[in-house]
C-alpha atoms as a PDB file:
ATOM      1  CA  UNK A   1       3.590  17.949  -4.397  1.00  0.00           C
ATOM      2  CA  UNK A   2       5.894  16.944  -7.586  1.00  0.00           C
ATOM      3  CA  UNK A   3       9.067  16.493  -5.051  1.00  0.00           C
ATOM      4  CA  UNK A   4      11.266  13.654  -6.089  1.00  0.00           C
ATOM      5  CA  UNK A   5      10.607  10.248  -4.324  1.00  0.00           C
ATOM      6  CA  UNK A   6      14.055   9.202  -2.060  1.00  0.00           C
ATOM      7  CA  UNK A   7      15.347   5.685  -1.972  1.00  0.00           C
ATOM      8  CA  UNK A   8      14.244   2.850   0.103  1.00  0.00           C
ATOM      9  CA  UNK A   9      14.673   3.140   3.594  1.00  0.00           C
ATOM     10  CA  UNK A  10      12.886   4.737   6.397  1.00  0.00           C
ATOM     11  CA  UNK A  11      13.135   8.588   7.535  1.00  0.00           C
ATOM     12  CA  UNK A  12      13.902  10.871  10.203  1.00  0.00           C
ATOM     13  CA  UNK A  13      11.540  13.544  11.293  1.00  0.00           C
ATOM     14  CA  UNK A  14      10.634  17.027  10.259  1.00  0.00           C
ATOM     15  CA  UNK A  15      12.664  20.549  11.640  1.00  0.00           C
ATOM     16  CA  UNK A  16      10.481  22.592  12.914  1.00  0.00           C
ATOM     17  CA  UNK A  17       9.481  25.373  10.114  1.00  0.00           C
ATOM     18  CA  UNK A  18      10.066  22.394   7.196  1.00  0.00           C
ATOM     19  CA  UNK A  19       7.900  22.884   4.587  1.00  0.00           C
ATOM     20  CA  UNK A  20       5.296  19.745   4.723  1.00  0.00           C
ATOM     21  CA  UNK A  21       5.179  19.000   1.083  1.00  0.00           C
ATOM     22  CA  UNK A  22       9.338  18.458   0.744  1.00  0.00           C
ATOM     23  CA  UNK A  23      10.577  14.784   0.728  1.00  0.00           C
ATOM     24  CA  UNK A  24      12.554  13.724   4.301  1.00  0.00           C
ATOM     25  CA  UNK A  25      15.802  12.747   4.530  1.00  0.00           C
ATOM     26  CA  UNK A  26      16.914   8.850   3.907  1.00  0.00           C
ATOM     27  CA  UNK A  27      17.902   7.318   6.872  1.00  0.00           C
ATOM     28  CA  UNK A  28      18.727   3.411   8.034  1.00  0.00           C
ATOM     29  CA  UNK A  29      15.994   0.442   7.651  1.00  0.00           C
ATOM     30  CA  UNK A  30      14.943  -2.033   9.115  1.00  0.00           C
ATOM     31  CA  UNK A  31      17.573  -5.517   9.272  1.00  0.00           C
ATOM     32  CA  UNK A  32      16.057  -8.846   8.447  1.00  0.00           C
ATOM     33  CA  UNK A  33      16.850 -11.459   6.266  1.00  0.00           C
ATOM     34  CA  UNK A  34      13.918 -12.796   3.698  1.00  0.00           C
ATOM     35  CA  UNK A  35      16.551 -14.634   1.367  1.00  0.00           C
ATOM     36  CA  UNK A  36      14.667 -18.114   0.318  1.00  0.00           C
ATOM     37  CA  UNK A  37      11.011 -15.917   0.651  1.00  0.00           C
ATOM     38  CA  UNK A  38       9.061 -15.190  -2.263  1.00  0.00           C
ATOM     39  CA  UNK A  39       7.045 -11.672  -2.407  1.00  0.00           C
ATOM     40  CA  UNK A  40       4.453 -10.717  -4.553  1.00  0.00           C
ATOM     41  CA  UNK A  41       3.409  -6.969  -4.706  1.00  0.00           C
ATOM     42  CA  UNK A  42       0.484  -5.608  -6.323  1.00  0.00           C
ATOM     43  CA  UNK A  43       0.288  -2.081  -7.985  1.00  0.00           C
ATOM     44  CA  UNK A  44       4.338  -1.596  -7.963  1.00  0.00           C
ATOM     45  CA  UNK A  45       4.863   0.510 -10.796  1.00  0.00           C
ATOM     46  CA  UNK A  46       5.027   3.552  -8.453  1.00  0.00           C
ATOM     47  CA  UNK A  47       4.419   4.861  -5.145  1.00  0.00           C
ATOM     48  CA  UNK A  48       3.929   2.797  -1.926  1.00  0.00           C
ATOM     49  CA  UNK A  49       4.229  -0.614  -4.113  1.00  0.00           C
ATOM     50  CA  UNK A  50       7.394   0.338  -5.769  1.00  0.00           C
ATOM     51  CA  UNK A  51       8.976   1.482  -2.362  1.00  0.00           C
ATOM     52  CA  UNK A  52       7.885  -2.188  -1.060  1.00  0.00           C
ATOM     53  CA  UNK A  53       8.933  -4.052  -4.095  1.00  0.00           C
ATOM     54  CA  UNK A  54      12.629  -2.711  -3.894  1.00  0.00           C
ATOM     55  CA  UNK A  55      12.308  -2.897  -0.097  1.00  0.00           C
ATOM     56  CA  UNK A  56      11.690  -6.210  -0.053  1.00  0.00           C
ATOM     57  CA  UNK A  57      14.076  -7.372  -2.676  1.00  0.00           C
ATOM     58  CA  UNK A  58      16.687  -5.034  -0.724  1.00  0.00           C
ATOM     59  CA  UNK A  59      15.887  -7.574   2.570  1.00  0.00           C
ATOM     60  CA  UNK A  60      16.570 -10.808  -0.136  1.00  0.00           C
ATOM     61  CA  UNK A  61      13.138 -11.532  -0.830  1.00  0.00           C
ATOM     62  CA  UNK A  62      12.380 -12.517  -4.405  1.00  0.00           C
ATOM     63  CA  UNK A  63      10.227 -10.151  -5.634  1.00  0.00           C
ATOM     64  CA  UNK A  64       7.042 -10.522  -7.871  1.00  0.00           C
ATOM     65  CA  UNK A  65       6.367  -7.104  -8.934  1.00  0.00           C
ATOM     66  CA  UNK A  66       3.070  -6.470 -10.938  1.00  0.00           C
ATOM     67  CA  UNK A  67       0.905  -3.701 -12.217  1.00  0.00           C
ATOM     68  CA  UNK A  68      -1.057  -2.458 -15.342  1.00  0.00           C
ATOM     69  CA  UNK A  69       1.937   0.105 -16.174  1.00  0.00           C
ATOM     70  CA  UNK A  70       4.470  -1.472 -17.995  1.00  0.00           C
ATOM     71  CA  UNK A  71       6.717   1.438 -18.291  1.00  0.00           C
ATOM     72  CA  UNK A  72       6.629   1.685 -14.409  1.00  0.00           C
ATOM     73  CA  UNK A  73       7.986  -1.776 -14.305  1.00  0.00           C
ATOM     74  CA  UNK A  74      10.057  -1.544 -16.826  1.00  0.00           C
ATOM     75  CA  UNK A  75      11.887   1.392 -14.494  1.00  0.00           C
ATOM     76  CA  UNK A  76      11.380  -0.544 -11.468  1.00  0.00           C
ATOM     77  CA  UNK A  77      13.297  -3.393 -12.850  1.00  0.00           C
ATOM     78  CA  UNK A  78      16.213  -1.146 -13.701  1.00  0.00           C
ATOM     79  CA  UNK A  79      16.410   0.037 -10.103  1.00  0.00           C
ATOM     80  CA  UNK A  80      16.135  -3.448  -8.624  1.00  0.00           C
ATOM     81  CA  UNK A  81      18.979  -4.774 -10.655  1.00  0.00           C
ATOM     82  CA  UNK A  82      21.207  -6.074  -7.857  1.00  0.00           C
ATOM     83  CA  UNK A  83      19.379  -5.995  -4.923  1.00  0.00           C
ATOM     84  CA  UNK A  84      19.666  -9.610  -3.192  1.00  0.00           C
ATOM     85  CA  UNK A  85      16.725 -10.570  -3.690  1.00  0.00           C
ATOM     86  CA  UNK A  86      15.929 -10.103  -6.957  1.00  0.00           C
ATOM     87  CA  UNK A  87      13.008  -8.477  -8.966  1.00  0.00           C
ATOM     88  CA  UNK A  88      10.449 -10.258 -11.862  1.00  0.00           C
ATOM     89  CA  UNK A  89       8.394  -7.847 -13.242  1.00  0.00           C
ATOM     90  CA  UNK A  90       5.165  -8.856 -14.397  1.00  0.00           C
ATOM     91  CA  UNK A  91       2.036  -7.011 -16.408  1.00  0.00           C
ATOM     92  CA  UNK A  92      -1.402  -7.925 -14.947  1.00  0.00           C
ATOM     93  CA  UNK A  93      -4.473  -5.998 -14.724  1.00  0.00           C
ATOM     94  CA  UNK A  94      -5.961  -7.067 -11.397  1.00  0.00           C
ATOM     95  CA  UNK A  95      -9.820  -6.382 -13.024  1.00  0.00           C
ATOM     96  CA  UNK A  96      -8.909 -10.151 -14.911  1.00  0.00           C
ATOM     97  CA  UNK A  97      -9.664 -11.909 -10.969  1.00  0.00           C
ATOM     98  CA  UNK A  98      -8.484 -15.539 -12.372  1.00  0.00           C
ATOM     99  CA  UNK A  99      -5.474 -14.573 -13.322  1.00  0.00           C
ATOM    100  CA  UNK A 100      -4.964 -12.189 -10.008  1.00  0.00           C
ATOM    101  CA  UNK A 101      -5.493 -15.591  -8.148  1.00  0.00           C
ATOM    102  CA  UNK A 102      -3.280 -17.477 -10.203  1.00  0.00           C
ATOM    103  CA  UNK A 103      -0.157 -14.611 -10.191  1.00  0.00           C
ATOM    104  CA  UNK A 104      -0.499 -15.261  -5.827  1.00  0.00           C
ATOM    105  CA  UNK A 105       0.433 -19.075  -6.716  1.00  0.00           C
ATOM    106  CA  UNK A 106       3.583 -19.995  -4.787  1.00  0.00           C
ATOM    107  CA  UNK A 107       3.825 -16.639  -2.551  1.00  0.00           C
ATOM    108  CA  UNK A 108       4.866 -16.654   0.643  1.00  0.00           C
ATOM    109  CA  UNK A 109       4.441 -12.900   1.158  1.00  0.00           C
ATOM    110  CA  UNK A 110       1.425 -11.264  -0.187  1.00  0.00           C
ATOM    111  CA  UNK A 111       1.186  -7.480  -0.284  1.00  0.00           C
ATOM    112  CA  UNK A 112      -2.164  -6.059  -1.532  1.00  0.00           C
ATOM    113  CA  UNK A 113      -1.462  -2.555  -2.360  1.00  0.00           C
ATOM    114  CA  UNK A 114      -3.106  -1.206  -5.934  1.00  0.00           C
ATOM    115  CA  UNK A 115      -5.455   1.196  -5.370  1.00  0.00           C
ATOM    116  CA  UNK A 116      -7.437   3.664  -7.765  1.00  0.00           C
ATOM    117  CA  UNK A 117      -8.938   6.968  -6.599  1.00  0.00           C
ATOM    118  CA  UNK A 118     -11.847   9.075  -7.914  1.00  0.00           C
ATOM    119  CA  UNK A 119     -13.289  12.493  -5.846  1.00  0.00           C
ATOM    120  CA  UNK A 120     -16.682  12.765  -6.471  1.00  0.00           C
ATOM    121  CA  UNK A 121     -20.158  13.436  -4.784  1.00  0.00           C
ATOM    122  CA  UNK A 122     -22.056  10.194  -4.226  1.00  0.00           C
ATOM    123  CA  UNK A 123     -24.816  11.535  -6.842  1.00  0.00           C
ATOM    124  CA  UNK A 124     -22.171  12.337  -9.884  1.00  0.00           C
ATOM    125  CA  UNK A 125     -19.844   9.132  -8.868  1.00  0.00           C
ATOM    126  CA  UNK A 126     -19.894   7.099 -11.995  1.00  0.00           C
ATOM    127  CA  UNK A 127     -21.222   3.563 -11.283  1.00  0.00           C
ATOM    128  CA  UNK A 128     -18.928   2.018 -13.607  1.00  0.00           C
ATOM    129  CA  UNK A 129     -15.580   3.643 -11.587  1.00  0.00           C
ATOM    130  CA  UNK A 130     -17.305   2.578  -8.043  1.00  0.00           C
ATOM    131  CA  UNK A 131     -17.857  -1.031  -9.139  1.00  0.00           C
ATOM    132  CA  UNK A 132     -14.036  -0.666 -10.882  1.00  0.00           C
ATOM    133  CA  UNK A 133     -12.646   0.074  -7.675  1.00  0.00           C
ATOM    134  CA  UNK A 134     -14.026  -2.311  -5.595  1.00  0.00           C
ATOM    135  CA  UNK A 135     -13.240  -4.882  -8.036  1.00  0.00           C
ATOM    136  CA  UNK A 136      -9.384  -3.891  -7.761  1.00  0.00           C
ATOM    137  CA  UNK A 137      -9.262  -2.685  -4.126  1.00  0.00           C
ATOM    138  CA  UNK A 138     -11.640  -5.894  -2.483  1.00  0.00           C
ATOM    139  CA  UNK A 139     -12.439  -8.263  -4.929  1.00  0.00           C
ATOM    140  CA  UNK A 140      -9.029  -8.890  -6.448  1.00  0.00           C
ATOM    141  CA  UNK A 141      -7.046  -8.790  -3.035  1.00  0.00           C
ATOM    142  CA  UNK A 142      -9.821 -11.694  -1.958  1.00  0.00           C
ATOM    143  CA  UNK A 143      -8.445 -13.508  -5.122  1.00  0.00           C
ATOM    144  CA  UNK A 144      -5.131 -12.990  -4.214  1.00  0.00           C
ATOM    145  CA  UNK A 145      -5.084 -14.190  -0.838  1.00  0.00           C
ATOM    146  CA  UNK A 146      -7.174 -17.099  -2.395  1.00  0.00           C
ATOM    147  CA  UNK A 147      -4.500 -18.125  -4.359  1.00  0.00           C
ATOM    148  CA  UNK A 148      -1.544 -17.679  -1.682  1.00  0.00           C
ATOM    149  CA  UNK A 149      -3.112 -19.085   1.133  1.00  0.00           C
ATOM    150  CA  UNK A 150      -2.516 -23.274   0.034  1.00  0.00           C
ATOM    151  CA  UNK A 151       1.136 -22.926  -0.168  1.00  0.00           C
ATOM    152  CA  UNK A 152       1.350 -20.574   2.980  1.00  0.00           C
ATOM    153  CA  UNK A 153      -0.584 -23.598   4.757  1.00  0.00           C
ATOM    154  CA  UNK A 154       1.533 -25.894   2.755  1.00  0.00           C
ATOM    155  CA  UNK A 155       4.570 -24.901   4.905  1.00  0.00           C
ATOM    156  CA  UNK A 156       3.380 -23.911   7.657  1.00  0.00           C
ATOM    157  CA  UNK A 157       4.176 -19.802   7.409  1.00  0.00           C
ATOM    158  CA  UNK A 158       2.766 -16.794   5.508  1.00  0.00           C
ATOM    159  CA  UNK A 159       2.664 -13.133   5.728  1.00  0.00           C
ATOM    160  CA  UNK A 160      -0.519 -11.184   4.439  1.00  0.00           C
ATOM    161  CA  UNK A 161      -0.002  -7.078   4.506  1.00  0.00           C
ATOM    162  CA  UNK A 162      -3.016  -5.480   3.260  1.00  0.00           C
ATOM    163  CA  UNK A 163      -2.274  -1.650   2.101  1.00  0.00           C
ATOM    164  CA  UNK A 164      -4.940  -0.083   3.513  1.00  0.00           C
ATOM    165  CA  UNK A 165      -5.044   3.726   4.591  1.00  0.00           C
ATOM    166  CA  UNK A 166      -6.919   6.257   7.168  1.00  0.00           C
ATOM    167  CA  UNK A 167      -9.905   5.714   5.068  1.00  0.00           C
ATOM    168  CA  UNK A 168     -10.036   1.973   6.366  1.00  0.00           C
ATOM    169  CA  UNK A 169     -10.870   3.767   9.457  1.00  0.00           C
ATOM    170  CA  UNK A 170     -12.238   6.780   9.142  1.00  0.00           C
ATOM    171  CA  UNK A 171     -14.662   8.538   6.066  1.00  0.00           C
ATOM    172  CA  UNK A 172     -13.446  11.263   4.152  1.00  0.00           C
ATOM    173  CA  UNK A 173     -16.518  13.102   1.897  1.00  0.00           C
ATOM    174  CA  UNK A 174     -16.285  12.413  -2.246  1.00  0.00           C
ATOM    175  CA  UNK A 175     -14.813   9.148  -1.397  1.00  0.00           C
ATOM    176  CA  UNK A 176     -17.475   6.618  -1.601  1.00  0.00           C
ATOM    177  CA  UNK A 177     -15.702   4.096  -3.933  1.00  0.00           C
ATOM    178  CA  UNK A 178     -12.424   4.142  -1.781  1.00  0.00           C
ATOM    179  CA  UNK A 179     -13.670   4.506   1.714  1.00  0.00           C
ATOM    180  CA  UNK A 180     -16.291   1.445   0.875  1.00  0.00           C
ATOM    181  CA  UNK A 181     -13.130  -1.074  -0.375  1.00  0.00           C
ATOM    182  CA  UNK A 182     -11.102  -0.080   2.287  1.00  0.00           C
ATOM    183  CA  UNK A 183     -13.484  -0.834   5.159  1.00  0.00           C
ATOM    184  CA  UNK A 184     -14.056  -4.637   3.067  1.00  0.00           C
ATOM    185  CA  UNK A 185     -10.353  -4.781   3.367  1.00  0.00           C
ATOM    186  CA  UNK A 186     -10.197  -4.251   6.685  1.00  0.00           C
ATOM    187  CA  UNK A 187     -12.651  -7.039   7.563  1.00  0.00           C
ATOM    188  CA  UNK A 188     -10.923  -9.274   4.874  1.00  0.00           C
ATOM    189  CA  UNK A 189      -7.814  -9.188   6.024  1.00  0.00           C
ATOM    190  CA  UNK A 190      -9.277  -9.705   9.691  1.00  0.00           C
ATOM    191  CA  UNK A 191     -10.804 -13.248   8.507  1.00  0.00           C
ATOM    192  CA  UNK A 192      -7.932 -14.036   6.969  1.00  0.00           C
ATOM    193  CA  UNK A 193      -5.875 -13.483  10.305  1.00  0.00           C
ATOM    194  CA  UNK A 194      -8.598 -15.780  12.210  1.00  0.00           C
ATOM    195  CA  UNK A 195      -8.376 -18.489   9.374  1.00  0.00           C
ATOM    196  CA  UNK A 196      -4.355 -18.237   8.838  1.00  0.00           C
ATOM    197  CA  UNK A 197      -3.540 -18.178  12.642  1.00  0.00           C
ATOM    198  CA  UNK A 198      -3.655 -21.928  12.953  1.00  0.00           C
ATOM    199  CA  UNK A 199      -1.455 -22.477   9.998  1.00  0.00           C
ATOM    200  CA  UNK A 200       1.544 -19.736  10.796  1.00  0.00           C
ATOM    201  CA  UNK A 201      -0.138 -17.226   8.610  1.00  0.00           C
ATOM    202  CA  UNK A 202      -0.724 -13.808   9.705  1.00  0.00           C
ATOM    203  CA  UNK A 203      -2.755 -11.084   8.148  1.00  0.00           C
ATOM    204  CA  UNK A 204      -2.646  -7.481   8.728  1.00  0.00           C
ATOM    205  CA  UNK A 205      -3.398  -4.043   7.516  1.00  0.00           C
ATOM    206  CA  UNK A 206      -1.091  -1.199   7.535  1.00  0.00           C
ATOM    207  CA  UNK A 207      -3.163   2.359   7.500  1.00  0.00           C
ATOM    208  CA  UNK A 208      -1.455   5.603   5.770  1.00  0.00           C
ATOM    209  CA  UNK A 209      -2.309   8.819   6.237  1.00  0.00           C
ATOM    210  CA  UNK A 210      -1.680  10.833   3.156  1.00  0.00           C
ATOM    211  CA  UNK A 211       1.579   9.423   0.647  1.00  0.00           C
ATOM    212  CA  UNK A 212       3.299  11.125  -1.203  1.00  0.00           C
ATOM    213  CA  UNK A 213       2.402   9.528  -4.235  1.00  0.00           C
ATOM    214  CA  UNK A 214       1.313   9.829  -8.156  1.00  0.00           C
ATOM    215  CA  UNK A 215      -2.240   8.838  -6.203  1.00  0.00           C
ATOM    216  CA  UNK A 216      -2.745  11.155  -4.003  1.00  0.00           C
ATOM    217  CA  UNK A 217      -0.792  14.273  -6.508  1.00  0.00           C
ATOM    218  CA  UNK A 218      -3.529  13.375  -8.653  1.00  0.00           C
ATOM    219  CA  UNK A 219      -6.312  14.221  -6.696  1.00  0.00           C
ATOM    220  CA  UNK A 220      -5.612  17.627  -6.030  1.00  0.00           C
ATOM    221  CA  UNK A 221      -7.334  19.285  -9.004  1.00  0.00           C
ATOM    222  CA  UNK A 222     -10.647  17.136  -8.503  1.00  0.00           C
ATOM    223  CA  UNK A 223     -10.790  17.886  -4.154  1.00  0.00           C
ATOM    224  CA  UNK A 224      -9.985  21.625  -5.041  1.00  0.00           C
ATOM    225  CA  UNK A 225     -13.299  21.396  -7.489  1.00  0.00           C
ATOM    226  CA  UNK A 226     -15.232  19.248  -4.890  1.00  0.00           C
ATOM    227  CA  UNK A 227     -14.482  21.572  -1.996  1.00  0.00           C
ATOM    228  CA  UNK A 228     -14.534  24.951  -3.932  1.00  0.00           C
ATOM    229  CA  UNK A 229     -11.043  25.855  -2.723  1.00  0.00           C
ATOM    230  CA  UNK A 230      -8.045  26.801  -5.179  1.00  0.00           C
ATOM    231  CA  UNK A 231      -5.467  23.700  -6.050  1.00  0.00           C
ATOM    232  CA  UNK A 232      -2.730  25.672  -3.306  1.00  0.00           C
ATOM    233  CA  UNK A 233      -4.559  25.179  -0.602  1.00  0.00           C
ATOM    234  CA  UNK A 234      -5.437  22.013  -1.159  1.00  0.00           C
ATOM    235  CA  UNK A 235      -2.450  20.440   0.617  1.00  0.00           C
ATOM    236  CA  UNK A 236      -3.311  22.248   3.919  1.00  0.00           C
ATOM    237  CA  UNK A 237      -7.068  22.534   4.339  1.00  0.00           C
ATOM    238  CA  UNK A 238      -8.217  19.496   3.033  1.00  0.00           C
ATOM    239  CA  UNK A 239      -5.267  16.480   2.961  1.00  0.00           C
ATOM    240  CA  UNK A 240      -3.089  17.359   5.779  1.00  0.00           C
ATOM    241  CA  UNK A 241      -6.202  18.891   8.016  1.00  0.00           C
ATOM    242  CA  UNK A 242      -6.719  16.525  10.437  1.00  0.00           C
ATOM    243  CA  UNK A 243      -3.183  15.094  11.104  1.00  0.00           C
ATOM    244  CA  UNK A 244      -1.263  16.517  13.836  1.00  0.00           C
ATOM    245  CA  UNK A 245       2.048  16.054  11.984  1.00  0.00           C
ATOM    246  CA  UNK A 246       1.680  18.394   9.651  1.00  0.00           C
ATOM    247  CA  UNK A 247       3.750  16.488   6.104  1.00  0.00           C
ATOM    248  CA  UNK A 248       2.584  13.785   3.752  1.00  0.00           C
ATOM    249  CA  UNK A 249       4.024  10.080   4.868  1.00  0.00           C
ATOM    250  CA  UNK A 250       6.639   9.034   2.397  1.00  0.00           C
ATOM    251  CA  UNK A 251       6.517   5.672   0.442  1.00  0.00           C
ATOM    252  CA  UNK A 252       9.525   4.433   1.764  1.00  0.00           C
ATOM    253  CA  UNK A 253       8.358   4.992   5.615  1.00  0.00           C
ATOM    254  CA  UNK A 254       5.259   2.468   4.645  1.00  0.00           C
ATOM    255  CA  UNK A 255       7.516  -0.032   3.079  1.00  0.00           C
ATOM    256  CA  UNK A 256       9.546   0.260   6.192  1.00  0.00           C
ATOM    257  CA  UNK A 257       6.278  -0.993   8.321  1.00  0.00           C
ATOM    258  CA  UNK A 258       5.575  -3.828   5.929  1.00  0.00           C
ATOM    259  CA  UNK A 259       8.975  -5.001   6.292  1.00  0.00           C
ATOM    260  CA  UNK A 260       8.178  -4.631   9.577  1.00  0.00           C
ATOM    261  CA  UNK A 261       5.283  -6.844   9.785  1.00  0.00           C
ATOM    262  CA  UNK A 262       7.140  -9.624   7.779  1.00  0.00           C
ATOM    263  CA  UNK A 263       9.966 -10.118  10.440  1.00  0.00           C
ATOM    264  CA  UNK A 264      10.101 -12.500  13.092  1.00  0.00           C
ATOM    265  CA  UNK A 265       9.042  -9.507  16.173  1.00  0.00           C
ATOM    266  CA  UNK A 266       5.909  -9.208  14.621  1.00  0.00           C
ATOM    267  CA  UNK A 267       4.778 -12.878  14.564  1.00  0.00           C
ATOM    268  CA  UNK A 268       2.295 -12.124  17.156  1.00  0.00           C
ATOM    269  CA  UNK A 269       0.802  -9.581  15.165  1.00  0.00           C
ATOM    270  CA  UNK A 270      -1.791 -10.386  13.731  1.00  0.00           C
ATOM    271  CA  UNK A 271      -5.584  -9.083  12.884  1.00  0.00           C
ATOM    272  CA  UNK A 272      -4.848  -5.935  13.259  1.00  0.00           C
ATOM    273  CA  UNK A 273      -4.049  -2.693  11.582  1.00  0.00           C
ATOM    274  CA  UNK A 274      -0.875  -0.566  11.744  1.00  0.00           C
ATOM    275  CA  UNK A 275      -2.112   2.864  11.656  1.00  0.00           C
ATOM    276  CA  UNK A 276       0.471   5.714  10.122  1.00  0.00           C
ATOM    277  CA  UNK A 277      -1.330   8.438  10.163  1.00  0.00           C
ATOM    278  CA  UNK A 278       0.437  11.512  11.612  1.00  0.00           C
ATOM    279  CA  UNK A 279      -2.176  11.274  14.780  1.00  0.00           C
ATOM    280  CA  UNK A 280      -5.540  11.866  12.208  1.00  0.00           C
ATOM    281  CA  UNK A 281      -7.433   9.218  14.172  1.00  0.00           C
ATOM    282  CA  UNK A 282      -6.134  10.252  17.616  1.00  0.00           C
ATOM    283  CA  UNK A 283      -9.245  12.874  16.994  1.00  0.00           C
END
């Protein structure tokens, strides 16, 4: 689960016999041109917001890059240095909402990804940690999009990509906190694509199956203790269970289908939710 994380770009598939928890080969991304756009990315110290940040910036975006973690950034802004676009890294906690709204100020692409997770039976969840994440995984992308959405109508174009996952659509047990903000999020974003269409503005959701990411490696200890299994087989019988393709999703292959939704083929697109899940909701 510890495997290094590759480089921007999206990835080819599997051998059959690979082992499911290795990192996949880089291969080409997507082409399109955001020079002149400005990006802002939530929770990009690491995982799925990092691989977006430098995606972005990669496709000539300017990049506003923000998290809690400034040593994350600090790395981030190292491995940006270059990239067309450009990178400004930026420390904000997203549980201070005014300033959340006021960071989205300017944006033309918004991409709500931060995310915290906590395992726990609905009876020992701590109510402090559920109302936590809902304030960073609902409340504060509501104040972001609040504070994008005048300039987007301002000129007449805007791109909203909501990071939402599997459990947007589907319940996992132990997850109250997370499943609960990432259902709001799906309905947010779907108001926002009803309000934005008139204006150029499209809002959607894009729907991960399991990342490999600092999130999800960190759950593995608390689902072995909530489903009395060892840590091993963890990977197996609880996070890759349902999927058909049997591998964690790597960051870069998400970033690749925000990209994706910010290019001109996808203007229609819009209210919905791009589900990467590995065939998990084709159940």
């Amino acid at each position: 689960m510890s495997a290094p994380i590759t480089e921007p770009g999206t990835v080819a598939g599997t051998e059959p016999g690979a082992d499911p928890a290795s990192p996949l080969p880089r291969a080409a991304g997507l082409a399109l041109d955001l020079t002149g756009r400005t990006a802002l990315v939530t929770g990009a110290a690491g995982g799925i917001g990092r691989a977006c940040a430098l995606r972005l910036a990669a496709a000539g975006a300017r990049v506003r890059a923000v998290d809690r973690a400034a040593e994350g950034l600090e790395t981030l802004a190292e491995e940006a240095r270059g990239l067309p676009g450009g990178l400004d890294a930026r420390l904000l906690d997203l549980t201070d909402l005014d300033a959340a709204e006021a960071a989205a100020a300017g944006t033309d692409i918004l991409v709500n990804n931060a995310g915290i997770q906590l395992v726990r039976p609905i009876e020992e969840f701590p109510p402090d940690v559920f109302h936590t994440v809902l304030t960073v995984m609902l409340e504060a992308p509501f104040r972001l999009i609040r504070g994008a959405l005048p300039h987007m109508y301002g000129q007449g174009w805007g791109r909203i990509v909501n990071l939402s996952s599997v459990h947007g659509l589907r319940a996992s047990a132990f997850k109250s906190a997370y499943v609960a903000a990432k259902h709001g999020l799906e309905g947010l974003s779907k108001t926002a694509a009803l309000e934005g269409a008139p204006h150029g503005v499209t809002s959607n959701c894009v729907n991960p199956g399991y990342v490999r990411t600092p999130l999800v490696e960190k759950q593995i200890a608390d689902q072995a203790a909530a489903h009395g299994i060892p840590e091993e087989r963890v990977l197996a019988e609880v996070l890759l269970k349902d999927s058909a393709l049997k591998r964690l999703i790597e960051p870069e292959e998400v970033a690749e289908a925000v990209l994706y939704l910010c290019s001109p083929q996808a203007s229609f697109i819009t209210g919905t939710s791009l589900t990467l899940d590995g065939g998990w909701t084709a159940h």
